[in-house]
N, C-alpha and C. Protein backbone atom coordinates (compact mmCIF):
# COMPACT_ATOMS: atom_id res chain seq x y z
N UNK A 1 -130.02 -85.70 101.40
CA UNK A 1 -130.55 -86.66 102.37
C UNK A 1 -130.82 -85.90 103.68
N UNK A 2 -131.77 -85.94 103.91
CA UNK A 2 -132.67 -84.98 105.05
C UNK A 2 -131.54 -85.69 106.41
N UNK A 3 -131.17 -84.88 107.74
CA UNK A 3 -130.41 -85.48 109.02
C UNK A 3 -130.77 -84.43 109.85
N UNK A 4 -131.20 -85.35 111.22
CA UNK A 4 -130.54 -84.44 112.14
C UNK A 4 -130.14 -84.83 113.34
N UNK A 5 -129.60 -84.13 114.38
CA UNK A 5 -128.92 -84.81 115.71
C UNK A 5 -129.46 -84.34 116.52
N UNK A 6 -129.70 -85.29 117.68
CA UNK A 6 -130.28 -85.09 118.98
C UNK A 6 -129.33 -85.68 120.27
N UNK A 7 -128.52 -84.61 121.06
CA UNK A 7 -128.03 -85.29 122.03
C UNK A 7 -127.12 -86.35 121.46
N UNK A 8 -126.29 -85.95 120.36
CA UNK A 8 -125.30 -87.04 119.67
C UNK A 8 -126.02 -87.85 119.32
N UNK A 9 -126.78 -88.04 119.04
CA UNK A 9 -128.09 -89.42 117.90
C UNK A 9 -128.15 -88.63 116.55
N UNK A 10 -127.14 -89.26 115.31
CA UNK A 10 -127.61 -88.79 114.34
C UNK A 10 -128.55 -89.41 113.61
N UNK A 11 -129.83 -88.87 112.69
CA UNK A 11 -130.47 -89.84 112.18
C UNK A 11 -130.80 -89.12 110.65
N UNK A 12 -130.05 -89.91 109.51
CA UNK A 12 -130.18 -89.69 108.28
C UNK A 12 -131.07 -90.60 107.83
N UNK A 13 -132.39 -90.15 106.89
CA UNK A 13 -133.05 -90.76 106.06
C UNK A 13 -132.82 -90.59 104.13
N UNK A 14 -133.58 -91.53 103.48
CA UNK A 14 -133.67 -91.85 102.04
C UNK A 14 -134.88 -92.25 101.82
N UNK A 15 -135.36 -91.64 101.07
CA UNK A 15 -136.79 -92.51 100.56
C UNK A 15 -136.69 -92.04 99.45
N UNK A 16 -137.79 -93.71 98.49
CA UNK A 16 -137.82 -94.08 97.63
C UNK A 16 -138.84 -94.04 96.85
N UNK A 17 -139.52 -93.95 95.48
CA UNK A 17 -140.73 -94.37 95.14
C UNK A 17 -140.67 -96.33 94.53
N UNK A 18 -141.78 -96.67 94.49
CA UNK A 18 -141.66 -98.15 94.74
C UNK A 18 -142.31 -98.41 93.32
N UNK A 19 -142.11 -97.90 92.16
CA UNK A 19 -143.49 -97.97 90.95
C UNK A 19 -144.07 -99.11 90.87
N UNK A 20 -143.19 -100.50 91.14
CA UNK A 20 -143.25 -101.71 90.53
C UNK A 20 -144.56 -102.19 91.83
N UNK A 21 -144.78 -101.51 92.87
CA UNK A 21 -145.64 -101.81 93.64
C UNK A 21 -147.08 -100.82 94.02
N UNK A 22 -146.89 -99.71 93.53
CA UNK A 22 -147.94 -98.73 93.39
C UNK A 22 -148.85 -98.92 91.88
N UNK A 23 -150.12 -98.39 92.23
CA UNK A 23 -151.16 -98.20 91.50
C UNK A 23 -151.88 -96.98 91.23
N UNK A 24 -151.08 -96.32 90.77
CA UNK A 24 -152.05 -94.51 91.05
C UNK A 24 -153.13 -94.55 90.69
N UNK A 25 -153.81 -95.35 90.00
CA UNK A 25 -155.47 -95.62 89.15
C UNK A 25 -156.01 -95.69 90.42
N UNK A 26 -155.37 -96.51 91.90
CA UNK A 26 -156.25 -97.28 92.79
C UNK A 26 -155.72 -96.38 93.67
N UNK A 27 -155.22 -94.84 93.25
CA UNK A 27 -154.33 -94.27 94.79
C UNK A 27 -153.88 -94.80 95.39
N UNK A 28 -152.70 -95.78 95.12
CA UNK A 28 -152.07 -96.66 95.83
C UNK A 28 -150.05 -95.89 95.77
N UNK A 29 -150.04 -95.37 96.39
CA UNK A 29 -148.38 -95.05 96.13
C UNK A 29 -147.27 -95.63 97.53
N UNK A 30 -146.45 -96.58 96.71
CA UNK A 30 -145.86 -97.05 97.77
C UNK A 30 -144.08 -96.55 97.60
N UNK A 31 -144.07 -96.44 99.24
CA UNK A 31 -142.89 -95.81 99.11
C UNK A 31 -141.87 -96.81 100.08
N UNK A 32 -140.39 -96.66 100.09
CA UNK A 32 -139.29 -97.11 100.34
C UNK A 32 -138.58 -96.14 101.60
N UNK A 33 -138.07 -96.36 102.81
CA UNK A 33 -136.61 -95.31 103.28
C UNK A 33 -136.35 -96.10 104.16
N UNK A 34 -135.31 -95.90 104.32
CA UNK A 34 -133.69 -96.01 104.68
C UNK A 34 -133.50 -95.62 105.32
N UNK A 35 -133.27 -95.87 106.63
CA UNK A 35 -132.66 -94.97 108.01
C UNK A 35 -131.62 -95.44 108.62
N UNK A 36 -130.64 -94.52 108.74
CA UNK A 36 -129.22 -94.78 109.48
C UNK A 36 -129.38 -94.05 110.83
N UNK A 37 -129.12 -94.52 111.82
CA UNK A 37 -129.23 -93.83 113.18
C UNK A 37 -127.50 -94.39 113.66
N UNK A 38 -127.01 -93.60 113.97
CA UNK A 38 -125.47 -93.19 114.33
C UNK A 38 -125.55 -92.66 115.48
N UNK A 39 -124.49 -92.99 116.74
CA UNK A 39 -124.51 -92.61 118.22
C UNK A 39 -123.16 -92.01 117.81
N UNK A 40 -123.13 -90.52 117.68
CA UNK A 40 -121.92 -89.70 117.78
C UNK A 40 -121.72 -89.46 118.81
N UNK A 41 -122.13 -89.72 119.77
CA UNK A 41 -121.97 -89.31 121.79
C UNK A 41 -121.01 -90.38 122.47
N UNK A 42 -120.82 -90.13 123.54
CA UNK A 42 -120.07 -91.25 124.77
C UNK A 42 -120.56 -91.68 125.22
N UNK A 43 -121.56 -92.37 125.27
CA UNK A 43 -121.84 -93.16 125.78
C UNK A 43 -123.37 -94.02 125.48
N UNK A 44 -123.30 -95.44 125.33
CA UNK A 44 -124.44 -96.18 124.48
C UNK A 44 -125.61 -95.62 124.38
N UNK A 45 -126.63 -95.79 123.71
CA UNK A 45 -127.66 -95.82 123.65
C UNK A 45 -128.69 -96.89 122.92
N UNK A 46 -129.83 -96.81 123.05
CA UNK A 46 -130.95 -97.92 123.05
C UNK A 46 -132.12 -97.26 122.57
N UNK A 47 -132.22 -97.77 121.19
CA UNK A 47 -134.03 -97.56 120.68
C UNK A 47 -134.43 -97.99 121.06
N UNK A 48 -135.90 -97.38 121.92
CA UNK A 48 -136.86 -98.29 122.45
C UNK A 48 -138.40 -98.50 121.99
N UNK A 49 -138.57 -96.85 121.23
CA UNK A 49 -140.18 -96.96 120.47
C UNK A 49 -139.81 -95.70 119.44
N UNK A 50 -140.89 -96.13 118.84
CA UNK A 50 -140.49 -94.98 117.31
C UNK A 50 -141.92 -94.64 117.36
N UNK A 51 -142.30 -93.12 116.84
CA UNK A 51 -143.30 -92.43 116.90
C UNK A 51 -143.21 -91.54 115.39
N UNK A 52 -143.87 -92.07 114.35
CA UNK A 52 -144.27 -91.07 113.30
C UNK A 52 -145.38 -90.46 112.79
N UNK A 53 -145.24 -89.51 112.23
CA UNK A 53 -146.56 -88.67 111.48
C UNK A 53 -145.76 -88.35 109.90
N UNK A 54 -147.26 -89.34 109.79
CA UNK A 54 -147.05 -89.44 107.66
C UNK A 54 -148.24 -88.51 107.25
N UNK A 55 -147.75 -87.16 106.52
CA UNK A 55 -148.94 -86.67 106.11
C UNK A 55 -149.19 -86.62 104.49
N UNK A 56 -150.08 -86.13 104.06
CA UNK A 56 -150.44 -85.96 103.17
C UNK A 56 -150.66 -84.37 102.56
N UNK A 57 -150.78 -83.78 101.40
CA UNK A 57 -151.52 -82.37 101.40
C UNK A 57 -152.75 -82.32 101.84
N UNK A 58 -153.75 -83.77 101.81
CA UNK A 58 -155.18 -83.31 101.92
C UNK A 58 -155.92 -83.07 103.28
N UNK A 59 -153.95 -82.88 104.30
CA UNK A 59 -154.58 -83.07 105.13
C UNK A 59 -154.30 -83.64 106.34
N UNK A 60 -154.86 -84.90 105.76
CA UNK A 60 -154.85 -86.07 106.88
C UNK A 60 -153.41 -86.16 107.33
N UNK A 61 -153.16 -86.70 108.66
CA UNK A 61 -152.31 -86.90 109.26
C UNK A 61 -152.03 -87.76 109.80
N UNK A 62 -151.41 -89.19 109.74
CA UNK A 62 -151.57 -90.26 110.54
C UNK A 62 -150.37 -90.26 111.59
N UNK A 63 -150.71 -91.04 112.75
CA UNK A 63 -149.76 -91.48 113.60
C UNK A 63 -149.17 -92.83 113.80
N UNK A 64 -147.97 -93.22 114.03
CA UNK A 64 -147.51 -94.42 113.78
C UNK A 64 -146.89 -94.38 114.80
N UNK A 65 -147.10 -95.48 116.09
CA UNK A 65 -146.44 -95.72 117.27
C UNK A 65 -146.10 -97.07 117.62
N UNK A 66 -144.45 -97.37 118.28
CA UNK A 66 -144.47 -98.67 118.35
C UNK A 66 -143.27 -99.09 118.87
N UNK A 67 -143.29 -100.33 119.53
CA UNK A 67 -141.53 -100.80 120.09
C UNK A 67 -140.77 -101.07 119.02
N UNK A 68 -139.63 -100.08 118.94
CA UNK A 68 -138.45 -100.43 118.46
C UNK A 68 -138.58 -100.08 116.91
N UNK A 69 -138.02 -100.57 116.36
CA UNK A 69 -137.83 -100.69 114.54
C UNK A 69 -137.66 -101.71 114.11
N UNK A 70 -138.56 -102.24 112.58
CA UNK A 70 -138.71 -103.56 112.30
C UNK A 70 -138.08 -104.38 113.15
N UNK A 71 -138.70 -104.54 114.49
CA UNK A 71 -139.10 -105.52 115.55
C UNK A 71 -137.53 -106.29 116.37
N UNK A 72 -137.15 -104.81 116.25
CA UNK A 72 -135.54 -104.68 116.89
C UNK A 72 -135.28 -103.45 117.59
N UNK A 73 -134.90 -103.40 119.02
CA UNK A 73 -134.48 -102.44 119.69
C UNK A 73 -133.04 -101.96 119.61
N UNK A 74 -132.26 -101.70 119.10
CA UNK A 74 -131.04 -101.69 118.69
C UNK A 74 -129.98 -101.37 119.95
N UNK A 75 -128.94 -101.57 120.51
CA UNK A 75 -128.46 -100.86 121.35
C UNK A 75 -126.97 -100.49 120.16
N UNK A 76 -126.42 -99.02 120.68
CA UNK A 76 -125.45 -98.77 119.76
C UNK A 76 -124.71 -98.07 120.76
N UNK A 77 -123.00 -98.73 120.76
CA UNK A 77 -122.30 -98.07 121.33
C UNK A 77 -121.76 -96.94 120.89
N UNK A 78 -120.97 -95.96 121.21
CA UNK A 78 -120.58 -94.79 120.68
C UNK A 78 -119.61 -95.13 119.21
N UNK A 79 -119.82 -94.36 117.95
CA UNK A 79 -119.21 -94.80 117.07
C UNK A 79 -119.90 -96.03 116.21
N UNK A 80 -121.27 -96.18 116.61
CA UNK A 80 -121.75 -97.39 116.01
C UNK A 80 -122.80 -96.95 115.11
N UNK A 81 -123.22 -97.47 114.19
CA UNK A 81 -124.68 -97.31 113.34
C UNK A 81 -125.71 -98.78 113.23
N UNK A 82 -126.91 -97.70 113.15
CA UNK A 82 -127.51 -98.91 113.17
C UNK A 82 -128.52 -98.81 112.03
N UNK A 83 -129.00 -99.60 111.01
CA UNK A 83 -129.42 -99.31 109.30
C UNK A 83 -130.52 -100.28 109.45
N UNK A 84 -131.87 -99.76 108.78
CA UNK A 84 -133.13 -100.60 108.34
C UNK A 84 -133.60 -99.91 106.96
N UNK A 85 -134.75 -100.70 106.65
CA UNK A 85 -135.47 -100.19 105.48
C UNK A 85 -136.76 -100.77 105.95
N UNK A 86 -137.68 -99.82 105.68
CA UNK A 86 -139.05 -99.97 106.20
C UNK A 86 -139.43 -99.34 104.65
N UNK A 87 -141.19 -99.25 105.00
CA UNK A 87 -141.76 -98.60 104.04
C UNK A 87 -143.37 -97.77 104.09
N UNK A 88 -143.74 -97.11 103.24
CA UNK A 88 -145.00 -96.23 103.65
C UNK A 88 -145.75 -96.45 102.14
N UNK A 89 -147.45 -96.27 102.68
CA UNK A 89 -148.04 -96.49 101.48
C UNK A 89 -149.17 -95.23 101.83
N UNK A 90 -149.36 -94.53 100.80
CA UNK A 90 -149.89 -93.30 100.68
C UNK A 90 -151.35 -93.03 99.53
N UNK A 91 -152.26 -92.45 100.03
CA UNK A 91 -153.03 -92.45 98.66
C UNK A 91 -152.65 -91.10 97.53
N UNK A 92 -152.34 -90.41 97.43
CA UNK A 92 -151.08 -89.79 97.01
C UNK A 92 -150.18 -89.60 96.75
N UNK A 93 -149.80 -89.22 95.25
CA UNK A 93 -148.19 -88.97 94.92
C UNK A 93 -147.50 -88.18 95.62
N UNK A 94 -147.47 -87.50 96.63
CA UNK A 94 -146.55 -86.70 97.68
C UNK A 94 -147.16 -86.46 98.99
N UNK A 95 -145.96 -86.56 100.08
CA UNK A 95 -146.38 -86.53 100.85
C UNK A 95 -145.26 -86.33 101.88
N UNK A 96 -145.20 -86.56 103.25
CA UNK A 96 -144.02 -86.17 104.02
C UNK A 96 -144.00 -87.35 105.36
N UNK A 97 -143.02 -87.68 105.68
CA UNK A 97 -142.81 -88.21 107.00
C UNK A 97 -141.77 -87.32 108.30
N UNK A 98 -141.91 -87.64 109.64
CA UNK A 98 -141.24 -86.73 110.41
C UNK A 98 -141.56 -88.12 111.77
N UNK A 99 -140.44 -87.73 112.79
CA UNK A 99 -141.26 -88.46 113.81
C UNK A 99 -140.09 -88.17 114.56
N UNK A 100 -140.13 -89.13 115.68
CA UNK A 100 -139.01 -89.31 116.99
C UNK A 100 -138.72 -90.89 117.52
N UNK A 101 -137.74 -91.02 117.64
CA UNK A 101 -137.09 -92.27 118.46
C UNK A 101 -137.27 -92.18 119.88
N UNK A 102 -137.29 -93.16 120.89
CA UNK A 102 -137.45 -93.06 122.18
C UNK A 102 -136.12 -93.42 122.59
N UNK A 103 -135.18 -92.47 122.72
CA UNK A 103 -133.59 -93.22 123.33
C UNK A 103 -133.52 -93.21 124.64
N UNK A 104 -132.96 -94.46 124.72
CA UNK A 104 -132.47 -94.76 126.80
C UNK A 104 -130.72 -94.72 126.91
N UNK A 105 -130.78 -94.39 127.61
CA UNK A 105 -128.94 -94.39 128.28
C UNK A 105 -128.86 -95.38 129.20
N UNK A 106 -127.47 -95.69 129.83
CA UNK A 106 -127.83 -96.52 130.22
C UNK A 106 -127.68 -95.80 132.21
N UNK A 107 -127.53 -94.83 131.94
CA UNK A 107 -127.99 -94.09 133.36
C UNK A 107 -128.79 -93.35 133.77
N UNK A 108 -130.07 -93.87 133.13
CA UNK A 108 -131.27 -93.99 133.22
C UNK A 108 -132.10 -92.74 132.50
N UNK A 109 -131.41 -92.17 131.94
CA UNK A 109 -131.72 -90.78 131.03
C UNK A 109 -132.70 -91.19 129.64
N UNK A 110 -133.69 -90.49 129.29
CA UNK A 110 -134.47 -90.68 128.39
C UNK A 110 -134.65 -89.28 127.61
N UNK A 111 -134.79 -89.85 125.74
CA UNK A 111 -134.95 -88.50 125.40
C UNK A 111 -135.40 -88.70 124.13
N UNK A 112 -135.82 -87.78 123.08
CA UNK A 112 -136.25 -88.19 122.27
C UNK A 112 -135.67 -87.93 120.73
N UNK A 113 -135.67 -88.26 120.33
CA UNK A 113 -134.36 -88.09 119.08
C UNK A 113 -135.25 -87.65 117.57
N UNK A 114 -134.73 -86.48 117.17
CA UNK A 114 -135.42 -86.01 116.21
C UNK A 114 -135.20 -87.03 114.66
N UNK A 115 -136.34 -87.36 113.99
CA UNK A 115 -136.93 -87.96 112.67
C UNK A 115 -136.40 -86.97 111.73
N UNK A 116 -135.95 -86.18 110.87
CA UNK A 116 -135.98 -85.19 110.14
C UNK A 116 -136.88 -85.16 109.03
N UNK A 117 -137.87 -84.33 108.59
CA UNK A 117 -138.89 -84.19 107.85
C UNK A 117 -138.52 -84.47 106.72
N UNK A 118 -138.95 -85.61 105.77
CA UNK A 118 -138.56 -85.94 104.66
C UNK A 118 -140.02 -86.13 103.98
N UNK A 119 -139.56 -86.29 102.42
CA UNK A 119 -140.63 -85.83 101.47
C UNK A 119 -140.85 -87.66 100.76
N UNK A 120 -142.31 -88.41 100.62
CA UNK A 120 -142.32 -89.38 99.92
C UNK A 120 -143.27 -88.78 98.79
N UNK A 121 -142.48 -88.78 97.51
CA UNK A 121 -142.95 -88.14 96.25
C UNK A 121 -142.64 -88.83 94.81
N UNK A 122 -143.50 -89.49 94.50
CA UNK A 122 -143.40 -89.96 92.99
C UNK A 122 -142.50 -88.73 91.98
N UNK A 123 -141.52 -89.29 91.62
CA UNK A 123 -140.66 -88.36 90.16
C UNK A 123 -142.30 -88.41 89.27
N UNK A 124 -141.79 -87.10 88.89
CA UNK A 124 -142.04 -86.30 87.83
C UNK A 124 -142.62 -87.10 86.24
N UNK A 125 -141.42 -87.74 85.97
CA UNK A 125 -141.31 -89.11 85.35
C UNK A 125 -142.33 -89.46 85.05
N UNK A 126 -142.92 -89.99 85.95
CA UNK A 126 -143.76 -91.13 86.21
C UNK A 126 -145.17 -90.54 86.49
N UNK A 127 -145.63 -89.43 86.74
CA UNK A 127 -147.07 -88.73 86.79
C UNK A 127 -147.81 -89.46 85.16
C-alpha cells in the first residue's frame, strides 16, 4: 500500500479494479481507492482542497482540483484518521494517480501534503 508523510500528515492509499463496472470493448476501466489520511503531529489539522494528476501511458495527463474530499473538509486532531473511498475511470487498463492535500493549522500555517503515486491497473486475470 503506497504512503507517505508530510509534516506528520500520513496518507496511505488502496486501489481497486471495479470489473463489474468497466467495459474494456468501450475503454471504459473503472477503478476504486481508499484513502486514510492520519495526523501523526501535535497539533490539528484541516483538509481544505485536494489536487490530483491521473495519468495514463498514452500520455495524457489530467488534473483534478477541488474543496475538500467527497464534499467534506475533515478536521483531525492529533492521533486521529480520517477514511473515504472515491473512484477513477480511465480509458485504459493501467494507469497512475499522485496528487496533494491543502492542509491548514490552526496557526495559520499552510502546506501541502504529499498523495503517494499509486498504480490503477486491471489484474492480469482479467485482460
Amino acid at each position: 500500500m503506497p504512503s507517505s508523510v508530510t509534516r506528520g500528515v500520513r496518507v496511505d492509499v488502496d486501489a481497486f479494479y471495479l470489473a463489474e463496472q468497466s467495459d474494456p470493448v468501450t475503454d471504459r476501466y473503472v477503478f476504486a481507492y481508499r484513502v486514510r489520511i492520519t495526523n501523526e503531529s501535535d497539533l490539528p489539522v484541516q483538509l481544505m482542497r485536494r489536487h490530483w494528476y491521473i495519468d495514463d501511458p498514452s500520455g495524457e495527463i489530467r488534473e483534478v482540483e477541488g474543496e475538500g474530499v467527497v464534499g467534506e473538509q475533515p478536521v483531525m486532531d492529533p492521533g486521529e484518521s480520517h477514511e473515504y473511498t472515491s473512484g477513477a475511470v480511465i480509458a485504459v487498463p493501467l494507469g497512475s494517480m499522485r496528487g496533494s492535500y491543502e492542509m491548514h493549522r490552526e496557526d495559520g500555517s499552510i502546506f501541502e501534503a504529499e498523495i503517494p503515486l499509486f498504480k490503477l491497473e486491471m489484474p492480469r486475470t482479467l485482460h
